[in-house]
C-alpha atoms as a PDB file:
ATOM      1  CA  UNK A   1      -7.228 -18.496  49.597  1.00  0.00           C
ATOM      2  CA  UNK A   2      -9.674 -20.014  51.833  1.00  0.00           C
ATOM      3  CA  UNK A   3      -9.185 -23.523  53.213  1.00  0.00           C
ATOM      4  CA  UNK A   4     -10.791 -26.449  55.177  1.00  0.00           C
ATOM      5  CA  UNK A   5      -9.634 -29.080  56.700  1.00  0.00           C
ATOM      6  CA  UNK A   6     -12.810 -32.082  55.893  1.00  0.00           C
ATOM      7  CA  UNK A   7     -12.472 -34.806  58.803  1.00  0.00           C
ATOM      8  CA  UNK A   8     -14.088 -37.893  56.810  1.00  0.00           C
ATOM      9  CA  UNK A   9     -15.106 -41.413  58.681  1.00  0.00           C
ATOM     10  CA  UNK A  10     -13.588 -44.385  57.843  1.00  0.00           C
ATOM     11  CA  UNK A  11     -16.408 -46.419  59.276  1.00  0.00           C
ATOM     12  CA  UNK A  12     -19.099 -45.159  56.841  1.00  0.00           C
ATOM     13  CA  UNK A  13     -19.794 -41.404  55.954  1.00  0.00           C
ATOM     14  CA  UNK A  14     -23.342 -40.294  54.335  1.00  0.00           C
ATOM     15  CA  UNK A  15     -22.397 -39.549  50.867  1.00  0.00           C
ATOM     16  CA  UNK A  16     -24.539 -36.075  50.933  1.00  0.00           C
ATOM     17  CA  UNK A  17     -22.914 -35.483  53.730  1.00  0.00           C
ATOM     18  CA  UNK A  18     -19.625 -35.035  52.268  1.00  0.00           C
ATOM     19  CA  UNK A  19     -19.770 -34.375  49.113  1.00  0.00           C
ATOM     20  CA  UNK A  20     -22.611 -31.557  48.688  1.00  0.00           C
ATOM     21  CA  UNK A  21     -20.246 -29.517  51.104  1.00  0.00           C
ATOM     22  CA  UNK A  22     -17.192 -30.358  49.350  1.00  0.00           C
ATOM     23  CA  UNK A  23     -18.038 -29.616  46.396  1.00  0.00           C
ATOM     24  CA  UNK A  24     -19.908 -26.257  47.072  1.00  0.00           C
ATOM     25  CA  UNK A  25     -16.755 -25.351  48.626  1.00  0.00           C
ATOM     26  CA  UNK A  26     -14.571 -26.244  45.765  1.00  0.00           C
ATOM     27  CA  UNK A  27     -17.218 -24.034  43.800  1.00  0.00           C
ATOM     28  CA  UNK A  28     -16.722 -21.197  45.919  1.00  0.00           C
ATOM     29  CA  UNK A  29     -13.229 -21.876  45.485  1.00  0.00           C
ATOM     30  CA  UNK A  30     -11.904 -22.882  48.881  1.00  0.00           C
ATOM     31  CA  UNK A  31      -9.249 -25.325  49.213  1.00  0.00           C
ATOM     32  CA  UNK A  32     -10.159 -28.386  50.490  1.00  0.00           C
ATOM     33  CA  UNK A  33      -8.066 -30.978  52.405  1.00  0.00           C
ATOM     34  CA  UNK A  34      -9.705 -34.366  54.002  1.00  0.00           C
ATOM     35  CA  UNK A  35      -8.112 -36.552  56.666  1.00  0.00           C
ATOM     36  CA  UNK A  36      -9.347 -39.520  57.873  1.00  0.00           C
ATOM     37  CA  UNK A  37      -8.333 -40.977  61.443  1.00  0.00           C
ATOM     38  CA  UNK A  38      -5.816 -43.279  59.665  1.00  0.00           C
ATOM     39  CA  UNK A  39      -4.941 -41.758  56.592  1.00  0.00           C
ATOM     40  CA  UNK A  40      -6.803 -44.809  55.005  1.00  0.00           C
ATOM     41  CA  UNK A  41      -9.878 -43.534  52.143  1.00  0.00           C
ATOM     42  CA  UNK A  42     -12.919 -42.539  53.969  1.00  0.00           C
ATOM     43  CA  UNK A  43     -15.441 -45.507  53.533  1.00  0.00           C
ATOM     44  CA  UNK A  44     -19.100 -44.444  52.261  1.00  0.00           C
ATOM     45  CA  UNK A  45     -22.073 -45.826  53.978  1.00  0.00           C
ATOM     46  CA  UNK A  46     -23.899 -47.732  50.922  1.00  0.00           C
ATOM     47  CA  UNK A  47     -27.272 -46.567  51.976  1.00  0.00           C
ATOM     48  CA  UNK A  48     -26.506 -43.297  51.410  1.00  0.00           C
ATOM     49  CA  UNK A  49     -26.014 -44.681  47.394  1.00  0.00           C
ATOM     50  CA  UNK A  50     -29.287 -46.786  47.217  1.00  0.00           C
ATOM     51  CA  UNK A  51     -31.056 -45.059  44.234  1.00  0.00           C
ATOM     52  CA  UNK A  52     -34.477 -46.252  45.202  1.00  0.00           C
ATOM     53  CA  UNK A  53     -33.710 -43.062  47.887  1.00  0.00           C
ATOM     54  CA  UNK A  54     -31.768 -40.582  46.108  1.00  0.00           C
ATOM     55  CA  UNK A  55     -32.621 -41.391  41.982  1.00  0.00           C
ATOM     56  CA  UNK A  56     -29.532 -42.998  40.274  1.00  0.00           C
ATOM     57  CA  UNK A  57     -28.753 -40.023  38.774  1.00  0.00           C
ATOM     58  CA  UNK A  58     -27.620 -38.731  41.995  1.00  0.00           C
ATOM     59  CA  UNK A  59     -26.822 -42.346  43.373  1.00  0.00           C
ATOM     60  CA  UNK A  60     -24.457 -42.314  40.511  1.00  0.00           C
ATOM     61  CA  UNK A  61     -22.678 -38.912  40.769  1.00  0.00           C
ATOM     62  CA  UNK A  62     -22.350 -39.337  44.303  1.00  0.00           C
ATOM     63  CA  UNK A  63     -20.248 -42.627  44.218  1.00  0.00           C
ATOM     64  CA  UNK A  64     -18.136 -41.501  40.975  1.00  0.00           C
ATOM     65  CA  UNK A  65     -16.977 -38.591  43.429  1.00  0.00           C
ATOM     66  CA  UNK A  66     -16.425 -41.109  45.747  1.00  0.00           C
ATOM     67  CA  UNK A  67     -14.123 -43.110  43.947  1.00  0.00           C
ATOM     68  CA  UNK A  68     -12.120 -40.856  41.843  1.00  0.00           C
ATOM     69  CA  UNK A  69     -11.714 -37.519  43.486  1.00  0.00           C
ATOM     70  CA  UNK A  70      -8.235 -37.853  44.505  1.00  0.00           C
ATOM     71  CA  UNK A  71      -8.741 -36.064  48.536  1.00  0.00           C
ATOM     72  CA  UNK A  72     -10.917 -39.052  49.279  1.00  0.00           C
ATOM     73  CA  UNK A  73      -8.799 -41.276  48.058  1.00  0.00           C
ATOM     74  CA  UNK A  74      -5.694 -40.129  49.410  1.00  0.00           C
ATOM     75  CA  UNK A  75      -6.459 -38.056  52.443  1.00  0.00           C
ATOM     76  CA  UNK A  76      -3.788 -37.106  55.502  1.00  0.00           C
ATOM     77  CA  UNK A  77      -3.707 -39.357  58.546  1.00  0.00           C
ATOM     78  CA  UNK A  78      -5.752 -36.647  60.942  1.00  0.00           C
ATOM     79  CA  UNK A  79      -2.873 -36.797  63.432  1.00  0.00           C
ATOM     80  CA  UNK A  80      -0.686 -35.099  60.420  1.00  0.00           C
ATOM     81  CA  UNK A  81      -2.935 -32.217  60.319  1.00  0.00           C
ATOM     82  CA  UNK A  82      -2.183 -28.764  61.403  1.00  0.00           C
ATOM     83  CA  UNK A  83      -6.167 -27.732  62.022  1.00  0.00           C
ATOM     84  CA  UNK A  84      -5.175 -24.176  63.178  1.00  0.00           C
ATOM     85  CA  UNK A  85      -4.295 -23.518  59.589  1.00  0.00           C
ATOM     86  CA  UNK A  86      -7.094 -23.878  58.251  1.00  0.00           C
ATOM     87  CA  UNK A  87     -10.215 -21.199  58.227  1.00  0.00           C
ATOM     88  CA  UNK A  88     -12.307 -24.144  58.889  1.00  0.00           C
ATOM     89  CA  UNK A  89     -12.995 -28.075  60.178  1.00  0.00           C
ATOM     90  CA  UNK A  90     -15.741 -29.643  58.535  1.00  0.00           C
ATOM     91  CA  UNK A  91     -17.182 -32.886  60.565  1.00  0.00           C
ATOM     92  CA  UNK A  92     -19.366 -34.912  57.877  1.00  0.00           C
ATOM     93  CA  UNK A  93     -21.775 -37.327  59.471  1.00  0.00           C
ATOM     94  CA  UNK A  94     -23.013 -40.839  58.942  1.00  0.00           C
ATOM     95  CA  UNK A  95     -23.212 -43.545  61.645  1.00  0.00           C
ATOM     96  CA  UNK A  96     -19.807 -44.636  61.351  1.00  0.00           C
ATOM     97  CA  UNK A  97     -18.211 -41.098  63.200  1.00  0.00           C
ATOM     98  CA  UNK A  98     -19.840 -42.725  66.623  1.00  0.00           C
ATOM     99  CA  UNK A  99     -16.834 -45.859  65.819  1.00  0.00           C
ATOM    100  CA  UNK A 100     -13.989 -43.310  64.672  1.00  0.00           C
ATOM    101  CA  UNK A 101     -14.548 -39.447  64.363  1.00  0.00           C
ATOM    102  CA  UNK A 102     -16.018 -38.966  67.317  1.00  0.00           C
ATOM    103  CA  UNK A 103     -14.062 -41.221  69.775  1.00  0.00           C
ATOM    104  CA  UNK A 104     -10.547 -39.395  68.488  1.00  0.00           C
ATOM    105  CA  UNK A 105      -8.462 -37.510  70.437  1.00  0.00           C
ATOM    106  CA  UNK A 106      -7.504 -35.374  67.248  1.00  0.00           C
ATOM    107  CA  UNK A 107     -10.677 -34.483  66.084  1.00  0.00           C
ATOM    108  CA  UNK A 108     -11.873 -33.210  69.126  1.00  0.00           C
ATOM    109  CA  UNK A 109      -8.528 -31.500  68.806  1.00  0.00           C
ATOM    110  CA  UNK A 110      -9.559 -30.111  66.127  1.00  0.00           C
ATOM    111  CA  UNK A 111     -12.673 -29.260  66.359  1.00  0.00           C
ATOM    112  CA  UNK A 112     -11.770 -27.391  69.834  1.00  0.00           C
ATOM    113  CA  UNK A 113      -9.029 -25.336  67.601  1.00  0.00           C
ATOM    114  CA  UNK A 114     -11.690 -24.491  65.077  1.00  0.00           C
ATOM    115  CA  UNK A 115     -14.319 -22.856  67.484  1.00  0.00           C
ATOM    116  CA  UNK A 116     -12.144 -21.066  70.290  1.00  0.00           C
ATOM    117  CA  UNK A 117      -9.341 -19.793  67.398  1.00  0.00           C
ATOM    118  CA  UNK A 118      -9.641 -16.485  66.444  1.00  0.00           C
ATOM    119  CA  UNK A 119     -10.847 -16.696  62.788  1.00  0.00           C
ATOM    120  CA  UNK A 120     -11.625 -20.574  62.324  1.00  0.00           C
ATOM    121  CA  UNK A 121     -15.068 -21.921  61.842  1.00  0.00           C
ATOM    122  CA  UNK A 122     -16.547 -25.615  62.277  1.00  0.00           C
ATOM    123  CA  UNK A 123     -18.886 -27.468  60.615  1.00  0.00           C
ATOM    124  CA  UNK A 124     -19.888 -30.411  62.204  1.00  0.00           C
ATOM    125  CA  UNK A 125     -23.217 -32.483  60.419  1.00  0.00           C
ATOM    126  CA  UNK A 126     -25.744 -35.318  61.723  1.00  0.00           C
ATOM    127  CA  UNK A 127     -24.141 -37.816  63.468  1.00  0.00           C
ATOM    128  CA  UNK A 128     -21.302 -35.978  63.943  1.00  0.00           C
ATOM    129  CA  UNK A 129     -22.677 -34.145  65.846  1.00  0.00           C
ATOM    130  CA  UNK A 130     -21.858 -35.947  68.745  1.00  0.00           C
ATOM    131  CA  UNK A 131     -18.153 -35.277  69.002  1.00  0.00           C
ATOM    132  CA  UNK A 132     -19.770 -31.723  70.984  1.00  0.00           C
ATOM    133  CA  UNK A 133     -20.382 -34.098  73.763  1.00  0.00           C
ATOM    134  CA  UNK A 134     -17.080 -35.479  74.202  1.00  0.00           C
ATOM    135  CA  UNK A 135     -14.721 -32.626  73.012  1.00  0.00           C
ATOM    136  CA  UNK A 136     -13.826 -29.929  75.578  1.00  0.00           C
ATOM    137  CA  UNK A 137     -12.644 -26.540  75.374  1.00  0.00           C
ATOM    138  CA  UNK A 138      -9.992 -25.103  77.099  1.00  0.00           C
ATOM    139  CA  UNK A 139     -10.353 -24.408  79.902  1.00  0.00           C
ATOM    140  CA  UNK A 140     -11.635 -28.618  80.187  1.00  0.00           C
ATOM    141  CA  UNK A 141     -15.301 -27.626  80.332  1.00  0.00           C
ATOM    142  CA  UNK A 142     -17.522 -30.099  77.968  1.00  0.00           C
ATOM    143  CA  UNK A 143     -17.687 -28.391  74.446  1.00  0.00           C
ATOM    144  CA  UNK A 144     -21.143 -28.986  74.091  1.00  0.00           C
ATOM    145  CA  UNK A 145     -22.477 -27.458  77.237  1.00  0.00           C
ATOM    146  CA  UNK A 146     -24.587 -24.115  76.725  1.00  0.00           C
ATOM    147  CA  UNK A 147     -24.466 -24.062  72.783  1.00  0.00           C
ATOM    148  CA  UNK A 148     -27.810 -24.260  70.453  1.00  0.00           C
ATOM    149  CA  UNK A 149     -27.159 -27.129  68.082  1.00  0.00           C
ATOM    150  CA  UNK A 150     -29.244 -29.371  65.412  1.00  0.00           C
ATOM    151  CA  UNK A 151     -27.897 -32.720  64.150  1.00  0.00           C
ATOM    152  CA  UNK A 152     -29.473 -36.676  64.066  1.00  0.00           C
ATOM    153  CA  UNK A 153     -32.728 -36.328  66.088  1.00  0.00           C
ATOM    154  CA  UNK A 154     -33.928 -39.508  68.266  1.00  0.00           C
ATOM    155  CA  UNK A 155     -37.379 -39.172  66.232  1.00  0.00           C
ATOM    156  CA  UNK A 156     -35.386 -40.851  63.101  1.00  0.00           C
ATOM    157  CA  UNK A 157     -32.614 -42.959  64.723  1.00  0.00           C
ATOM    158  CA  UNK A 158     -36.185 -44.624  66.320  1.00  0.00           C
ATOM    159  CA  UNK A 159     -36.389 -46.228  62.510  1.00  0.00           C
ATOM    160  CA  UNK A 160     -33.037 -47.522  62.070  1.00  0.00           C
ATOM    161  CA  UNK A 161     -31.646 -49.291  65.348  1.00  0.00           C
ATOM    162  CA  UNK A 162     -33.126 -52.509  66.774  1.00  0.00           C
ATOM    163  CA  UNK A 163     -35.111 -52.548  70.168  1.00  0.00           C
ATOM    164  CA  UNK A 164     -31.179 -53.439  71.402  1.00  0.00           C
ATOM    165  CA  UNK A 165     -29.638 -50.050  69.148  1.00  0.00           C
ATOM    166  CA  UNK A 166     -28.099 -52.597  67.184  1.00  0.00           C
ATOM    167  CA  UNK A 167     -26.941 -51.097  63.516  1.00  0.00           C
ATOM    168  CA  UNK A 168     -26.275 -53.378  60.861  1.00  0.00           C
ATOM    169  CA  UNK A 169     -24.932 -55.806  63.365  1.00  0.00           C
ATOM    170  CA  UNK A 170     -23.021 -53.521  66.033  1.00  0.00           C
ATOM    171  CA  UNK A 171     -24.221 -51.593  68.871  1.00  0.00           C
ATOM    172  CA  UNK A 172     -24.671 -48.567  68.643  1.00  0.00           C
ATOM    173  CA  UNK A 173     -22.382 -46.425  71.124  1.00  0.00           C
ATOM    174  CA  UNK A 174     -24.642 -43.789  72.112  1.00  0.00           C
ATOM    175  CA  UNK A 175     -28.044 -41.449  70.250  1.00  0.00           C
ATOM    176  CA  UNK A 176     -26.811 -38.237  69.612  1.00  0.00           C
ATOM    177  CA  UNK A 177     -29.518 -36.414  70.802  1.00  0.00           C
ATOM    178  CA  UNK A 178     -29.260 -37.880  73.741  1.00  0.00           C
ATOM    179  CA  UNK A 179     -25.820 -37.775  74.388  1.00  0.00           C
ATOM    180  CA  UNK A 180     -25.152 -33.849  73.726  1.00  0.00           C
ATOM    181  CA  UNK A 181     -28.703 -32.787  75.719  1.00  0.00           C
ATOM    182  CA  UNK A 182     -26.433 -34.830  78.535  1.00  0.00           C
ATOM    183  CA  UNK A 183     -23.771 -32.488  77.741  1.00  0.00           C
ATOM    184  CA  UNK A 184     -25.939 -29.572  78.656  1.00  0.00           C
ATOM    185  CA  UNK A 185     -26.584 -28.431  74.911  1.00  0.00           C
ATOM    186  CA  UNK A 186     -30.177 -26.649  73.953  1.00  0.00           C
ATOM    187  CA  UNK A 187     -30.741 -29.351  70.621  1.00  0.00           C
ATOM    188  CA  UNK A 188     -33.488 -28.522  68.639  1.00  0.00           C
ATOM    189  CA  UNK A 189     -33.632 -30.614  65.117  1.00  0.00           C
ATOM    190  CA  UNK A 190     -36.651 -28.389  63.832  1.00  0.00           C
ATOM    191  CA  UNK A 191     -38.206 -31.905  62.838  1.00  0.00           C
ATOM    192  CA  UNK A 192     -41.332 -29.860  61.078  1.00  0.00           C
ATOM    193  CA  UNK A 193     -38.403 -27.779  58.877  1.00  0.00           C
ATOM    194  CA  UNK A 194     -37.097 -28.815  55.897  1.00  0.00           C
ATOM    195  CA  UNK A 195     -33.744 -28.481  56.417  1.00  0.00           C
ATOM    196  CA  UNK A 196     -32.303 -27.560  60.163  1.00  0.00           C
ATOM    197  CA  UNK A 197     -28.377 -25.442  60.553  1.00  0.00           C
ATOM    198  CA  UNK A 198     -27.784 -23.578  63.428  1.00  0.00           C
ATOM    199  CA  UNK A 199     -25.103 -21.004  63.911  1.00  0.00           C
ATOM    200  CA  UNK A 200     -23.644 -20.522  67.200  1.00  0.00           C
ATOM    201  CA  UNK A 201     -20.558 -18.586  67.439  1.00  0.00           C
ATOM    202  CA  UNK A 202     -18.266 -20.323  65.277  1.00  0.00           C
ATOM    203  CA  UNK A 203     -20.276 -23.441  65.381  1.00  0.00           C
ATOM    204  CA  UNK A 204     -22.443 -24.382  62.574  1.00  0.00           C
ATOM    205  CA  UNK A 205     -23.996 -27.318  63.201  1.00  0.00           C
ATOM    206  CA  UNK A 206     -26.814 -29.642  60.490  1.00  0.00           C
ATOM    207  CA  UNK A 207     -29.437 -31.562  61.214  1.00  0.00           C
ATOM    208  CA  UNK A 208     -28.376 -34.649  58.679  1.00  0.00           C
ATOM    209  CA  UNK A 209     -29.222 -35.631  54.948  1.00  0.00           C
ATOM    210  CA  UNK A 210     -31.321 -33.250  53.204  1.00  0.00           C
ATOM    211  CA  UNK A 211     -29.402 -30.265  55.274  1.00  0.00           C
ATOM    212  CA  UNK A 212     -25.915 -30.802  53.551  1.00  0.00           C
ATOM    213  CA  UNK A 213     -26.486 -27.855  51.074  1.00  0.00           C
ATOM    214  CA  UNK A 214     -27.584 -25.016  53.425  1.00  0.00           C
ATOM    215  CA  UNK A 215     -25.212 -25.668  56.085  1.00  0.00           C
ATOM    216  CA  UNK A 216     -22.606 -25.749  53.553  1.00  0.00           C
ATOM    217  CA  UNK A 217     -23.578 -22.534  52.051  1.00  0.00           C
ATOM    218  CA  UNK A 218     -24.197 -21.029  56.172  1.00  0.00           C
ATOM    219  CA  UNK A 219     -20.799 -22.259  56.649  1.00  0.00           C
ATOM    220  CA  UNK A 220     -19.543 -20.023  53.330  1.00  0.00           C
ATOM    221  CA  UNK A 221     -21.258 -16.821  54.403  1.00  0.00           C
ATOM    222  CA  UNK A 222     -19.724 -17.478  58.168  1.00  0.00           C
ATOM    223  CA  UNK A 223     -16.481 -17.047  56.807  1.00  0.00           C
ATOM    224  CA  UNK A 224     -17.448 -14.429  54.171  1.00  0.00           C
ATOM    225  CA  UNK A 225     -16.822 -16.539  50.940  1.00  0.00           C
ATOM    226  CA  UNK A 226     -19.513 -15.855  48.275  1.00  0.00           C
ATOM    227  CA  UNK A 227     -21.563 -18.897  47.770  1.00  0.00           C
END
């Protein structure tokens, strides 16, 4: 059976984020295991909830997946994971991965194992985007460097941080745009698409909320599960 490892934020994940892939892969029937950098549950950005955004239908399903499925609620410590057993490392975004996700020494681990194995596949979505610029490959060079990617254009971080990048009172680390055109990656969020994946190699990468569906369903026909 198919299986992927989910790498989930305790600082605040974007519900669609998550859960659209995960459950399109349980659909498809892949096995799905989540880790968080603790092995404490993942914590859901509220915003991602508000039903004045979403509808409270969807508001609703969203946190009731949230707070019963058992994976999310009981998910590995990261650093107990074995990602080079799974056929792919999915990187859901939200803010909160610029605190955690992205600053960890084993999910850049892991998201290194995923794209230079021979038959693993990443995922990596929005704001998580931004692990490409501080995980290296093998042979030390920057991860990012050379690869076509999408994920949390500057265009709509513009609406949410202060005129200091302050979020919800902290600082914000870094922009992601910014920080993996640094790393020498060709970004291109498609701002006038709809929804923005991009597949290089074994890298599938998402724009951010609204792009949870396809890039799950990119990610399925990468590794040749039928959607």
């Amino acid at each position: 059976m198919t299986n992927a490892l989910f790498v989930v934020s305790e600082e605040g994940y974007w519900a669609e984020e998550c859960i659209d892939p995960l459950t399109t892969l349980d659909d498809a029937g892949v096995d799905v295991t989540v880790a968080t950098p603790t092995g404490s549950p993942p914590v859901v950005d509220e915003r991602s909830l508000d039903p004045e955004d979403i509808g409270e239908e969807e508001a609703d399903r969203l946190r009731e997946i949230h707070e019963t499925d058992e994976r999310l609620n009981d998910p590995l410590a990261l650093a107990d994971a074995e990602p080079e057993s799974y056929d792919a490392v999915v990187f859901p975004g939200g803010h909160g991965t610029e605190w955690d996700i992205n600053q960890d020494k084993h999910a850049r681990a892991a998201l290194r194992t995923a794209v230079e194995g021979e038959d693993g596949k990443a995922l990596v979505v929005c704001h998580a985007v931004g692990i490409l610029a501080f995980a290296r490959d093998g042979d030390g060079e920057v991860l990012a460097a050379g690869r076509d990617v999408t994920g949390f254009p500057n265009e709509w971080e513009e609406g949410i941080v202060d005129e200091r990048d302050v979020f919800e009172g902290r600082k914000l680390p870094y922009w992601v745009e910014d920080e993996v055109k640094t790393a020498g990656a060709n970004f291109d969020a498609e701002l006038d698409a709809d929804t923005s994946v991009t597949v290089d190699g074994d890298l599938v990468t998402a724009r951010g909320p609204g792009s949870s569906h396809a890039a799950a369903t990119t990610l399925l026909e990468e590794l040749g599960v039928a959607a």
